[in-house]
N, C-alpha and C. Protein backbone atom coordinates (compact mmCIF):
# COMPACT_ATOMS: atom_id res chain seq x y z
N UNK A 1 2.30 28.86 -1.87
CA UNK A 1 2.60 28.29 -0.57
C UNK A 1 2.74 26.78 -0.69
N UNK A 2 3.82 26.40 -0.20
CA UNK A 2 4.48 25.09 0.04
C UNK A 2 2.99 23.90 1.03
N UNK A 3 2.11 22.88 1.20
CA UNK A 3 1.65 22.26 1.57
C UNK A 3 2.22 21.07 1.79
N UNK A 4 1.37 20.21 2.79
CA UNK A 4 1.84 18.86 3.10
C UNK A 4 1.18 17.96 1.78
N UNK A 5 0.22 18.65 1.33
CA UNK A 5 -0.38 18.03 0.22
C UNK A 5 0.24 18.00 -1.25
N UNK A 6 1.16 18.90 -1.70
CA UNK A 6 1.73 19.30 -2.48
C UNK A 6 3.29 18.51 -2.16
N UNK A 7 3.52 18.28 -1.01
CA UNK A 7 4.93 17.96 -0.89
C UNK A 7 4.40 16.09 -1.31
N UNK A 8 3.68 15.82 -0.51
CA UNK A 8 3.40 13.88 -1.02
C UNK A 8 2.91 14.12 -2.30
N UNK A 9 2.10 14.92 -2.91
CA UNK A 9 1.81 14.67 -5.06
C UNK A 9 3.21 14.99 -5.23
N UNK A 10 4.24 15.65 -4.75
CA UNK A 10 5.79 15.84 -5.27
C UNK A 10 6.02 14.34 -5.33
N UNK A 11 6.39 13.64 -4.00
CA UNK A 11 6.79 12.65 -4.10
C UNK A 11 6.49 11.75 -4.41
N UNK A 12 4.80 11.60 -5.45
CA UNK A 12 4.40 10.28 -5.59
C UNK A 12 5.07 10.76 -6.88
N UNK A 13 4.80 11.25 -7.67
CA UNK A 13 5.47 11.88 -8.95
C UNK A 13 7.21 11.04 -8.72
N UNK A 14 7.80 11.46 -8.32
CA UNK A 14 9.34 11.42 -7.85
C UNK A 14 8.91 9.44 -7.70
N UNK A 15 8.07 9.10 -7.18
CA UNK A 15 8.50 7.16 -7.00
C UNK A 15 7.83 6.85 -8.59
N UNK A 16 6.91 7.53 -9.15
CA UNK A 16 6.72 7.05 -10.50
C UNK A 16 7.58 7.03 -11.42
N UNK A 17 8.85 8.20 -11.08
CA UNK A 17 10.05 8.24 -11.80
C UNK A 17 11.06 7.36 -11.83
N UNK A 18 11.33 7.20 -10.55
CA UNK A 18 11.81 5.51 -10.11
C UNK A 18 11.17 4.57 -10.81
N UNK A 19 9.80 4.43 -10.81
CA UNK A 19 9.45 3.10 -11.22
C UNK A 19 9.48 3.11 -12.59
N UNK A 20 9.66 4.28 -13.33
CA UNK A 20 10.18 4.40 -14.86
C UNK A 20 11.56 3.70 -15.61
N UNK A 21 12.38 4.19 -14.60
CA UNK A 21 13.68 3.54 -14.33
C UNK A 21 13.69 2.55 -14.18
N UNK A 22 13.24 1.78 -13.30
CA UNK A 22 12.98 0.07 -12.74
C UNK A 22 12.37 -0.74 -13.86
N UNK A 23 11.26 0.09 -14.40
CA UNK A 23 10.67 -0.59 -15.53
C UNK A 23 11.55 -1.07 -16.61
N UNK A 24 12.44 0.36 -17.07
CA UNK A 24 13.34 0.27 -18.19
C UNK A 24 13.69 -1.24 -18.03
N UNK A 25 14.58 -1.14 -16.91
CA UNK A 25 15.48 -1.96 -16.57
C UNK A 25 15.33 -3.30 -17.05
N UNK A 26 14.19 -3.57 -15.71
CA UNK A 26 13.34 -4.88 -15.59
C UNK A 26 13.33 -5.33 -17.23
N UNK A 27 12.66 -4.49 -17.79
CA UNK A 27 12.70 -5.02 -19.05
C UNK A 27 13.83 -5.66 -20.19
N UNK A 28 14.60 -4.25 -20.35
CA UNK A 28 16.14 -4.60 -20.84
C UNK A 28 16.65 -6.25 -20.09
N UNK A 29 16.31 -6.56 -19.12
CA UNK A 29 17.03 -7.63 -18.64
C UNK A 29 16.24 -8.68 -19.25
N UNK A 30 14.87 -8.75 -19.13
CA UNK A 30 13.69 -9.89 -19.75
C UNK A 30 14.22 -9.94 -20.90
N UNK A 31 14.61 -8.75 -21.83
CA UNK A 31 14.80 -9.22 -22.92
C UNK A 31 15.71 -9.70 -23.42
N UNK A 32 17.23 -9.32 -22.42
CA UNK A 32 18.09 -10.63 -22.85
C UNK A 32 17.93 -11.81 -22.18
N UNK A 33 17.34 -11.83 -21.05
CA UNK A 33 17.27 -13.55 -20.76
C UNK A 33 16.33 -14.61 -21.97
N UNK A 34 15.05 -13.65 -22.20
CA UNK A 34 14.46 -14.67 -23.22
C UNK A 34 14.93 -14.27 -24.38
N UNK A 35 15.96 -13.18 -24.74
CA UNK A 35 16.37 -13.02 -26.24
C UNK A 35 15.41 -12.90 -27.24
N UNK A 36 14.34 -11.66 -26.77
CA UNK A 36 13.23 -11.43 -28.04
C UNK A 36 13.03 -10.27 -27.11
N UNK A 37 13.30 -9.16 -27.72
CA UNK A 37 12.33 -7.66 -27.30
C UNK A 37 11.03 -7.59 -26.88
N UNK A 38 10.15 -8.76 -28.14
CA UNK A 38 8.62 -9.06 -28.17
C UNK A 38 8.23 -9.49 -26.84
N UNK A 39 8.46 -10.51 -26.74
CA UNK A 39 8.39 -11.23 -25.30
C UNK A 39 8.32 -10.74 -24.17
N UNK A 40 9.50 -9.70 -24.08
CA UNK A 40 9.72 -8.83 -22.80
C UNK A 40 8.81 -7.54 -22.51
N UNK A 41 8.24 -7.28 -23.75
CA UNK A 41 7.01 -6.15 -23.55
C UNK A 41 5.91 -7.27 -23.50
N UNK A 42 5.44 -8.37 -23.99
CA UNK A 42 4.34 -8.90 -23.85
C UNK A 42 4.00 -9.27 -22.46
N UNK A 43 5.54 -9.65 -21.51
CA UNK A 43 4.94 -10.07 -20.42
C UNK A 43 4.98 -8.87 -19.68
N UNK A 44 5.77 -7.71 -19.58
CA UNK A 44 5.65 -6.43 -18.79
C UNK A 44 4.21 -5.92 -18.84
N UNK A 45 3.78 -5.85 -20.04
CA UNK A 45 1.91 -5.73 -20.07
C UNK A 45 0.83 -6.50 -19.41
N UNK A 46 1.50 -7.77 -19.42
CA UNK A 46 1.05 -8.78 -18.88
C UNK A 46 0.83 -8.92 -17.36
N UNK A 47 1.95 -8.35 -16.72
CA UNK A 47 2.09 -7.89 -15.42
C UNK A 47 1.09 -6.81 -15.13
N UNK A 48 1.24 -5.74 -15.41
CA UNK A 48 0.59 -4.56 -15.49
C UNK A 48 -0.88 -4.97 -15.70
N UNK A 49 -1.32 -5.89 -16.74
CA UNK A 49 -2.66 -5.95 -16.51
C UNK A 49 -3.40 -6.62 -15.10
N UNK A 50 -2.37 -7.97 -14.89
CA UNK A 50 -2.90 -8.55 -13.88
C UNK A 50 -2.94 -7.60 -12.49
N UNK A 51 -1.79 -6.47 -12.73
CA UNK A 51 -1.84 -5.87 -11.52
C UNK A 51 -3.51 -4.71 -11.05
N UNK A 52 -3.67 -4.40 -12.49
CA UNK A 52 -5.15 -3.38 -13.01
C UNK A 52 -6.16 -4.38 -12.39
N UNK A 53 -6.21 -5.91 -12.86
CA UNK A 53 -7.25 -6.19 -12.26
C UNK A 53 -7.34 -6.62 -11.01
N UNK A 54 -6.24 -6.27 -10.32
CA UNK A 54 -6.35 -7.11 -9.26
C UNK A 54 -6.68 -5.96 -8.37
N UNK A 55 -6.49 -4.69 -8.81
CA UNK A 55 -6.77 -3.20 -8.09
C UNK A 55 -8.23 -3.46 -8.53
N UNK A 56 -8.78 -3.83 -9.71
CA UNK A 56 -10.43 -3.38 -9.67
C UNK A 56 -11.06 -4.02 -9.05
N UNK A 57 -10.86 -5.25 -8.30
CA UNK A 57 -11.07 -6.48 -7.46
C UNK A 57 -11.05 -5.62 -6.20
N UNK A 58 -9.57 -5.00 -5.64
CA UNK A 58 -9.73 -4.44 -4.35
C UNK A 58 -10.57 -3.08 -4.16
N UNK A 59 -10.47 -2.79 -5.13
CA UNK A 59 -10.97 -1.17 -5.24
C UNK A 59 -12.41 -1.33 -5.06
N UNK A 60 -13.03 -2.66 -5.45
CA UNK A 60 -14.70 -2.78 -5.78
C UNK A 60 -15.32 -1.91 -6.86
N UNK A 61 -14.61 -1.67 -7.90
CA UNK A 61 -14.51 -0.92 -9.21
C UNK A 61 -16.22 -1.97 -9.88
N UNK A 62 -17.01 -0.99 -10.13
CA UNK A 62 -18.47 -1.17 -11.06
C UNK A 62 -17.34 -2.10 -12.38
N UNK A 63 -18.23 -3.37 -12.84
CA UNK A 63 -18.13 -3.39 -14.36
C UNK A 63 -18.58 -2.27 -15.02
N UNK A 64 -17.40 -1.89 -15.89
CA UNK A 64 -17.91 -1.28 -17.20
C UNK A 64 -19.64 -1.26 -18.25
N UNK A 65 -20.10 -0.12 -17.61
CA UNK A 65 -21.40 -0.34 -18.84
C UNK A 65 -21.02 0.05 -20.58
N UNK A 66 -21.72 -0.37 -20.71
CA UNK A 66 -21.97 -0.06 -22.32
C UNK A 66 -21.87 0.93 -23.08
N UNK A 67 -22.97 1.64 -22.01
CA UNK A 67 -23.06 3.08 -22.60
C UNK A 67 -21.75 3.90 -22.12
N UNK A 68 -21.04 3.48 -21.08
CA UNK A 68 -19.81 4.33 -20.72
C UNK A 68 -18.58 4.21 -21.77
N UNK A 69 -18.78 2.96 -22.34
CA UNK A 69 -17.79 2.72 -23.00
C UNK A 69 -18.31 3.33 -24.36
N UNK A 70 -19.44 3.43 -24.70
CA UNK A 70 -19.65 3.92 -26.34
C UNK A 70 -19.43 5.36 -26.39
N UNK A 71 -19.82 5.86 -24.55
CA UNK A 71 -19.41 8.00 -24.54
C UNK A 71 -18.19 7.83 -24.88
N UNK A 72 -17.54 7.29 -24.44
CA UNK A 72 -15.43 7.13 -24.52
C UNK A 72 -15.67 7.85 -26.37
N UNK A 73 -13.97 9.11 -25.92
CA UNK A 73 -13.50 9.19 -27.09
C UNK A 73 -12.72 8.19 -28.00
N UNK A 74 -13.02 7.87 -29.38
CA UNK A 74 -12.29 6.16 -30.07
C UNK A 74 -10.62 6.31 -29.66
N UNK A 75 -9.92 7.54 -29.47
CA UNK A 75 -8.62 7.89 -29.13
C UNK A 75 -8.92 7.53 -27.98
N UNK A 76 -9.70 7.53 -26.89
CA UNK A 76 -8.88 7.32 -25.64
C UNK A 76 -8.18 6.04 -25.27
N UNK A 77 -8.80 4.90 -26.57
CA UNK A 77 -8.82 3.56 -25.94
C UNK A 77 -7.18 2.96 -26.34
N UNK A 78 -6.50 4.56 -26.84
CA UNK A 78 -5.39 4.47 -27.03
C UNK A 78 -3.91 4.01 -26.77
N UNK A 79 -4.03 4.10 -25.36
CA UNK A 79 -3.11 4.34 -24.29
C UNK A 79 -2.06 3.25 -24.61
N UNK A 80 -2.78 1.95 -24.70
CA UNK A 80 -2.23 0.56 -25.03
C UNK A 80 -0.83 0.68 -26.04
N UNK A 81 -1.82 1.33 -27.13
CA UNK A 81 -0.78 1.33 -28.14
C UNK A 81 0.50 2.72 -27.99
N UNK A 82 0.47 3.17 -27.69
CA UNK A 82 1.36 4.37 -27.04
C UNK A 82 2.40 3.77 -26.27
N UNK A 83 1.98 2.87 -25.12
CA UNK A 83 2.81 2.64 -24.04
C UNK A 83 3.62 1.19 -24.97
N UNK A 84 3.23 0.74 -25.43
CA UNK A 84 3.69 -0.65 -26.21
C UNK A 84 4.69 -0.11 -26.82
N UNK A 85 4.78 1.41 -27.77
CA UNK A 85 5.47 1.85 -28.26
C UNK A 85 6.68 2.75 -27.42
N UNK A 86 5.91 2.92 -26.08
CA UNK A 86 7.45 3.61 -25.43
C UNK A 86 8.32 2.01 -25.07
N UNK A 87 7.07 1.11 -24.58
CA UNK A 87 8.22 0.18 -23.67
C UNK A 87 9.02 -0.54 -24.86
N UNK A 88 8.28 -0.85 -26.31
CA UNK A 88 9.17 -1.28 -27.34
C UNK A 88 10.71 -0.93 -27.66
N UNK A 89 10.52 0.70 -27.89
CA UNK A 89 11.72 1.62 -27.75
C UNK A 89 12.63 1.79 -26.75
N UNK A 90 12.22 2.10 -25.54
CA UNK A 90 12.47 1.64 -24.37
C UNK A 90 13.82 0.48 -24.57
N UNK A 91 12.67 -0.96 -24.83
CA UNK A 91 13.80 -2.60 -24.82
C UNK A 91 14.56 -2.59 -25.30
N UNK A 92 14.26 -1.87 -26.65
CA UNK A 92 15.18 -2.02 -27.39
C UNK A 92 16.83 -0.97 -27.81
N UNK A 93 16.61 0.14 -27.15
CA UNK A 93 17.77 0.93 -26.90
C UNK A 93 18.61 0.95 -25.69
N UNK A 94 17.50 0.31 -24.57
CA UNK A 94 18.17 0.78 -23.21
C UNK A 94 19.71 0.35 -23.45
N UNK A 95 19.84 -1.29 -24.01
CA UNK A 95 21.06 -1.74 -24.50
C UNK A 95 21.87 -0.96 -25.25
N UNK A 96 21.51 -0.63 -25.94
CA UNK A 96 22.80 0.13 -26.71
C UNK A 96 22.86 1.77 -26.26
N UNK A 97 22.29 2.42 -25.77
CA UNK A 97 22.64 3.61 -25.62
C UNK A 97 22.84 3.47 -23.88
N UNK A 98 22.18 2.75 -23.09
CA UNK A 98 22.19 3.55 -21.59
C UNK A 98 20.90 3.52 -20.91
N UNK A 99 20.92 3.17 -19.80
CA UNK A 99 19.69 4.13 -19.14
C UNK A 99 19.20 5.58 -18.69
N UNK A 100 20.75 5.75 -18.85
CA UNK A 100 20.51 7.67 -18.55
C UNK A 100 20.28 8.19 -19.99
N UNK A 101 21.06 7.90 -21.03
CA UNK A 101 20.46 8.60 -22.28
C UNK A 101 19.73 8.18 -22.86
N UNK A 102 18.58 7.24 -22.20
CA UNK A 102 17.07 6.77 -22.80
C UNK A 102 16.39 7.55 -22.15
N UNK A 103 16.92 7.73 -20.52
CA UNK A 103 15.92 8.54 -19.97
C UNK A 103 15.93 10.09 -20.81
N UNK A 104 17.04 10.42 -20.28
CA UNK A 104 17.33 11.65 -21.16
C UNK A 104 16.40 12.19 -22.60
N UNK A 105 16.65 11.27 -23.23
CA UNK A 105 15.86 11.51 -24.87
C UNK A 105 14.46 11.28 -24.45
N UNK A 106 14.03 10.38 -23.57
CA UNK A 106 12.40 10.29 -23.61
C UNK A 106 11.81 11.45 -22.69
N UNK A 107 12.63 12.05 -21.27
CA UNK A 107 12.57 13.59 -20.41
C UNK A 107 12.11 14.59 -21.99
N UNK A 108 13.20 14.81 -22.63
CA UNK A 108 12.56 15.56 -23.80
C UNK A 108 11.87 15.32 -24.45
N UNK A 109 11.68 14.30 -25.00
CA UNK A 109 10.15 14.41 -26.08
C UNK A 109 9.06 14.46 -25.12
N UNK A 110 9.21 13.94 -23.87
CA UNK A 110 7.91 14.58 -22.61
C UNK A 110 7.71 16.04 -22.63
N UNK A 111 8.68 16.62 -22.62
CA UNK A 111 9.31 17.82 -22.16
C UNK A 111 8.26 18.09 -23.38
N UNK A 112 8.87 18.58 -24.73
CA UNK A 112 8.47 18.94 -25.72
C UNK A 112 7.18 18.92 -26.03
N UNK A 113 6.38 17.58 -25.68
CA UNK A 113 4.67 17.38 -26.23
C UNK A 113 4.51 17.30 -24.80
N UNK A 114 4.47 17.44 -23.92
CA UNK A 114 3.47 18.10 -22.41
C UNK A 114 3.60 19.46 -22.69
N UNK A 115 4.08 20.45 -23.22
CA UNK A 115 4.23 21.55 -23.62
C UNK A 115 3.21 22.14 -24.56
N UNK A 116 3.48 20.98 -25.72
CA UNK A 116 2.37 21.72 -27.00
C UNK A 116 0.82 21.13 -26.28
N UNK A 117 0.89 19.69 -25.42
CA UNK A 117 -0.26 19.38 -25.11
C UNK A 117 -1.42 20.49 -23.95
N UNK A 118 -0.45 21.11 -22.97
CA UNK A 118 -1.03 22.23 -21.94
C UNK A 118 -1.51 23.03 -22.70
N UNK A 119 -0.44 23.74 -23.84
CA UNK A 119 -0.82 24.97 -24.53
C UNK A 119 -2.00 24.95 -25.17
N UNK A 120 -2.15 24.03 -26.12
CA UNK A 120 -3.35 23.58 -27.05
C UNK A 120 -4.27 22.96 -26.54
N UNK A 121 -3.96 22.43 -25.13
CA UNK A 121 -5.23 21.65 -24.67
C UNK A 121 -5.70 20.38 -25.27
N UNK A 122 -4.88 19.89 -25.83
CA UNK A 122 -4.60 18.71 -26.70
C UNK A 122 -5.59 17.29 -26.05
N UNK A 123 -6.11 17.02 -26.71
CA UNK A 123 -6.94 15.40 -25.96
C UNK A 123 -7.57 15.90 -24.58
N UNK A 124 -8.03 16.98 -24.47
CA UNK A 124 -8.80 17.73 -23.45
C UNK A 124 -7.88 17.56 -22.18
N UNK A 125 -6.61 17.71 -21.97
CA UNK A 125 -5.90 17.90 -21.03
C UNK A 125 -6.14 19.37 -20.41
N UNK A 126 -6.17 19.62 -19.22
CA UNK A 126 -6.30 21.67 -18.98
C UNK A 126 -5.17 22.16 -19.55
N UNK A 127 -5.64 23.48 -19.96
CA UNK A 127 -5.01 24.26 -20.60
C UNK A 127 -4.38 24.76 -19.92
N UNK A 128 -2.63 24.68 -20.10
CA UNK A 128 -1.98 25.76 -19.22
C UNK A 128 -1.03 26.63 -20.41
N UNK A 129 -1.08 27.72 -21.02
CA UNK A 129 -0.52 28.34 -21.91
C UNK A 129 1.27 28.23 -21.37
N UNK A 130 1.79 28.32 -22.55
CA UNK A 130 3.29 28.37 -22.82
C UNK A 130 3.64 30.07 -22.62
N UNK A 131 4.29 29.61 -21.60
CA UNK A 131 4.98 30.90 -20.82
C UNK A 131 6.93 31.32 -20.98
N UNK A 132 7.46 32.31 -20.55
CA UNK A 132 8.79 32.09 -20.74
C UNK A 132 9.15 31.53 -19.87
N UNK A 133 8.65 31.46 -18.76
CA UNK A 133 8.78 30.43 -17.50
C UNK A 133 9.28 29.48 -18.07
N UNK A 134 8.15 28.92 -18.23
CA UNK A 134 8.29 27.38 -18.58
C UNK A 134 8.88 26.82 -19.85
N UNK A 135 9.39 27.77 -20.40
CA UNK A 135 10.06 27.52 -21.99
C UNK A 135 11.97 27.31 -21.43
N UNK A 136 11.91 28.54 -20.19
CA UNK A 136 13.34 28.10 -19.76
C UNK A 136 13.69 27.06 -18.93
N UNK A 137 12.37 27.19 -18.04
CA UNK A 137 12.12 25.74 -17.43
C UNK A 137 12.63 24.60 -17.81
N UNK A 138 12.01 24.14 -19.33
CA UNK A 138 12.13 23.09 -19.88
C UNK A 138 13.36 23.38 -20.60
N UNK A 139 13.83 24.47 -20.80
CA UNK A 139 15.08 24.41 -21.57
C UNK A 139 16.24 24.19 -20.48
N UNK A 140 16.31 24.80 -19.54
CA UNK A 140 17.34 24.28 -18.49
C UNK A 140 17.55 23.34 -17.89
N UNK A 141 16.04 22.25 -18.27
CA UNK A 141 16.29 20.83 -17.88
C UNK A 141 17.05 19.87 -19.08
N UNK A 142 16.61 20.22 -19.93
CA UNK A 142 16.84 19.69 -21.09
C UNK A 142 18.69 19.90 -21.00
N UNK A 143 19.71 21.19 -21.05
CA UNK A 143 20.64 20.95 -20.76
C UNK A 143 21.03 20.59 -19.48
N UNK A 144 20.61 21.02 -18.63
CA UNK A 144 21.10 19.70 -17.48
C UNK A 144 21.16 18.73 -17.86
N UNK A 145 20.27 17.67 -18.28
CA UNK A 145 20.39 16.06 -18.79
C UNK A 145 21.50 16.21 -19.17
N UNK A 146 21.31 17.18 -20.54
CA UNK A 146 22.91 17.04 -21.39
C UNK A 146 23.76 17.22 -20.99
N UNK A 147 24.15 17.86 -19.69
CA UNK A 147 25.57 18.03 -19.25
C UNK A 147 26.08 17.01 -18.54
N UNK A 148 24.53 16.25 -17.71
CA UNK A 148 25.15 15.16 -16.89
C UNK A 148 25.96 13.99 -17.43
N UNK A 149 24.94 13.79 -18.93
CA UNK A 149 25.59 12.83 -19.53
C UNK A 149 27.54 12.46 -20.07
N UNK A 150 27.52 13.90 -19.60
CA UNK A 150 28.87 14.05 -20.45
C UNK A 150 30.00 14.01 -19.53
């Protein structure tokens, strides 16, 4: 059954996708105005952090204890380096290939490892097993992209 609750998590999903897009962008452009890839992810992070703290400021977010940070898995403190590596890739292709076939190629490797990650339960994500559902699911998105592109 369809909810009002389910229809706004649709659409916050749907403006994060946008702001995926916007990000690309934003960036691709930083990096030809200052003409260094580096630069243009250092300050996009840069943004992003000031924006984190300025939410833990409004939010009234506890400092971090000690002991919370020593339970942390050493992978979780990961994220940094992951995202450095999409927005790197990201800067540096949006130019030469597109924004639709960056999106495109990065939809699939999502596609592909949110898949093995549900199934396996990967980095303690819930387990949702790989179904034919969702194998055509992801396969009929995957050629959609490809057809649009063409």
């Amino acid at each position: 059954m369809i909810t009002l609750h389910k229809i706004l998590l649709t659409l916050v999903a749907l403006m994060a996708g946008t702001s995926f897009v916007v990000q690309q962008a934003v960036n691709a452009n930083l990096r030809a105005e200052l003409s260094s890839p580096w630069w243009a992810g250092f300050f996009s992070y840069l943004g992003g952090t000031l924006v984190m703290l300025v939410m833990i400021v409004l939010m009234r977010e506890p400092f971090l204890s000690f002991s919370a940070i020593t339970r942390s898995n050493w992978w979780s403190w990961g994220g940094g380096l992951f995202g450095a590596i999409y927005i790197s890739i990201s800067i540096l292709l949006l130019p030469r290939i597109g924004t639709f076939a960056i999106v495109v190629l990065i939809v699939i490797g999502q596609l592909a490892t949110s898949l093995a990650f549900d199934h396996f339960g990967i980095m303690n994500v819930p387990h949702y097993p790989i179904t034919t559902a969702r194998i055509f699911g992801a396969l009929f998105l995957v050629v959609g992209a490809i057809l649009i592109q063409w």
